[in-house]
Protein backbone atom coordinates (compact mmCIF):
# COMPACT_ATOMS: atom_id res chain seq x y z
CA UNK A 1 60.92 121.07 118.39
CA UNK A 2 59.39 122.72 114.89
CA UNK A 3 61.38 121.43 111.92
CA UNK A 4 62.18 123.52 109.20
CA UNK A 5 61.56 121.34 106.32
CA UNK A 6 64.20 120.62 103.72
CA UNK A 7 64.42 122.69 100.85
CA UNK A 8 66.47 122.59 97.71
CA UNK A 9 69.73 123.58 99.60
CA UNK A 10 69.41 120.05 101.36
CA UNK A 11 69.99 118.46 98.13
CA UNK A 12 73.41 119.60 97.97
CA UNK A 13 76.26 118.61 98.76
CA UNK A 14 78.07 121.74 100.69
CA UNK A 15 76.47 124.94 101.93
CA UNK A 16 76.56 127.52 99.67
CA UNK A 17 79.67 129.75 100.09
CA UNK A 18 79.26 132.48 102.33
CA UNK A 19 75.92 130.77 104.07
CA UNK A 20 75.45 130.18 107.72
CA UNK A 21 76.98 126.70 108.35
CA UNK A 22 79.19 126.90 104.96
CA UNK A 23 83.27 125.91 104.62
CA UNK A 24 86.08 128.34 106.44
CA UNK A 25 86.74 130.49 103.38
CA UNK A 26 89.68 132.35 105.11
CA UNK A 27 91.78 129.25 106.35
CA UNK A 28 92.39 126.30 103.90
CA UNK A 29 94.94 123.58 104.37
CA UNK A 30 97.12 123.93 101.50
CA UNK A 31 98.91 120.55 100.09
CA UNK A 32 100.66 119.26 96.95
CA UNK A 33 99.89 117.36 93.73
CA UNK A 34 100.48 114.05 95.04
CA UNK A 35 100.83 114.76 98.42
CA UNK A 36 99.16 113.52 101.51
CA UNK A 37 96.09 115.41 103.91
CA UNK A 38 95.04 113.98 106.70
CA UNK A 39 91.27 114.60 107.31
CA UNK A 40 89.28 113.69 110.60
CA UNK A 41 85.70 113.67 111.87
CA UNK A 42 84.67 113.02 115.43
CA UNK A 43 83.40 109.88 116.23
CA UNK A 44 81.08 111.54 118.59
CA UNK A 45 80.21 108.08 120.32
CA UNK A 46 79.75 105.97 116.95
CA UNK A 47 83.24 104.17 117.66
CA UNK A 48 82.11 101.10 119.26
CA UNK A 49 81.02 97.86 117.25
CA UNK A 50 77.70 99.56 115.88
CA UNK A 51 79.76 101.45 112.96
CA UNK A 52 81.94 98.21 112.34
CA UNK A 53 81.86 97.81 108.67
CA UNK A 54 80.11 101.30 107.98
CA UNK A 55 82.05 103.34 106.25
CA UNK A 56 82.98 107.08 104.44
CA UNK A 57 83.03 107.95 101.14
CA UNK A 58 85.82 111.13 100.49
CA UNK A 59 85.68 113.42 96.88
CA UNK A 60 87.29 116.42 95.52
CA UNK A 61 86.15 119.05 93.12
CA UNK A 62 87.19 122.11 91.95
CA UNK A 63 85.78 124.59 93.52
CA UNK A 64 82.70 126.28 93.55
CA UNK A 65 80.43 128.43 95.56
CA UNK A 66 77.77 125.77 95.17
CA UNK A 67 78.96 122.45 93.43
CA UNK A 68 76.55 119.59 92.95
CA UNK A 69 77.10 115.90 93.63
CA UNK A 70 78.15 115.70 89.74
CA UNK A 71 81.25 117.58 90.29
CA UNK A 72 83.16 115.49 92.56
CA UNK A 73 85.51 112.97 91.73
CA UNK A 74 85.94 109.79 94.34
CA UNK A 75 89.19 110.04 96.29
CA UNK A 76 88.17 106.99 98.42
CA UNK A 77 85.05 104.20 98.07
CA UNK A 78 85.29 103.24 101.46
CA UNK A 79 87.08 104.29 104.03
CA UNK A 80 86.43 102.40 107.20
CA UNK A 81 85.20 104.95 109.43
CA UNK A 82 86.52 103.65 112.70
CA UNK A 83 90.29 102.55 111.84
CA UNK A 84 90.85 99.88 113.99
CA UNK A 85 94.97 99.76 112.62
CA UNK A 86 95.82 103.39 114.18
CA UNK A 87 95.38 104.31 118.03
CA UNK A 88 95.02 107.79 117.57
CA UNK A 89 92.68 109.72 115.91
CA UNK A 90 90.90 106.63 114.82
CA UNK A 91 87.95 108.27 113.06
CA UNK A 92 90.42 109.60 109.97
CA UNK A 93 91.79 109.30 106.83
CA UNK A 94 95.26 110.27 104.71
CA UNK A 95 94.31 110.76 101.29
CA UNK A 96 96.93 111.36 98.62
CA UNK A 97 95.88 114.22 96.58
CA UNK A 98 96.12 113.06 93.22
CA UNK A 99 99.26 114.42 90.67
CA UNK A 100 97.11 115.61 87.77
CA UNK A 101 95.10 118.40 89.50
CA UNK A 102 96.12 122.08 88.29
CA UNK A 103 97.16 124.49 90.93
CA UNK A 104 93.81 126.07 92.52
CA UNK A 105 91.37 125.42 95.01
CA UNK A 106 89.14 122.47 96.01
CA UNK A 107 86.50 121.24 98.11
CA UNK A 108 86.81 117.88 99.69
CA UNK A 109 83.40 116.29 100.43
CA UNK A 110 82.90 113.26 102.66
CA UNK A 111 79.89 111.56 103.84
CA UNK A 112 79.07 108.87 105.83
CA UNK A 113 75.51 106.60 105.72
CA UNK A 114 74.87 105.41 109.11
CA UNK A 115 71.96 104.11 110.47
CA UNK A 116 69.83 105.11 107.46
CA UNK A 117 71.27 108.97 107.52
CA UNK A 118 73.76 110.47 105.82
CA UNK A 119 76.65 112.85 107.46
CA UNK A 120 78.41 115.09 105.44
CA UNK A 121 80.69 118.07 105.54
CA UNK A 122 82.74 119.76 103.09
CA UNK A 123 86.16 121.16 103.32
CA UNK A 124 88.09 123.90 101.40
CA UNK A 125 91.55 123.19 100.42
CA UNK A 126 94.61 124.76 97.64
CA UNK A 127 96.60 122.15 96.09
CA UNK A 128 99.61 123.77 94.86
């Protein structure tokens, strides 16, 4: 199929707010300074011994309508992203949301390089 080649938008880390494609603005999973969200991404097949050892990086930044890759703050390194200790909902993480955020709300990035490609999605949240 025809390509539409990447333009500066690619380079970003989240869709712009409002764009095609771009974070739920009208639902966000609200947690607590110091509390725990549980975050999941479908394995979508990659859960066998392939993606053993890969793993997924998770941030947080304040938010914006369009951060860059400067604004976020690493939650997590590496996540393994098949968790071979759980049985259910293996492709997941519980992050603690750290104490010294201020009341407001965030995005959560995390991305996974697999295969020489990098998945990605963002997530907006209120940590109150």
């Amino acid at each position: 199929p025809p390509y539409k080649p990447l333009d500066a938008s690619s380079q970003r880390p989240c869709r712009l707010a409002g764009s095609p494609g771009a974070p739920n603005t009208d639902f966000r999973a609200e947690v607590t300074r110091g509390g725990k969200l549980h975050i999941s991404w479908m394995g979508n097949g990659h859960t066998n011994s392939v993606s053993d050892g890969t793993c997924v990086q998770i941030k947080i930044a304040p938010y914006k309508d369009d951060p860059s890759f400067d604004d976020f703050t690493t939650l997590e390194e590496c996540h393994p992203y098949y968790n071979k200790s759980v049985t259910i909902d293996t492709t997941s993480a519980t992050i603690t949301i750290p104490r010294n955020l201020t009341v407001g709300i965030y995005t959560i990035f995390y991305m996974w390089y697999f295969t020489g490609i990098y998945f990605a999605t963002c997530s907006d949240i209120i940590v109150s």
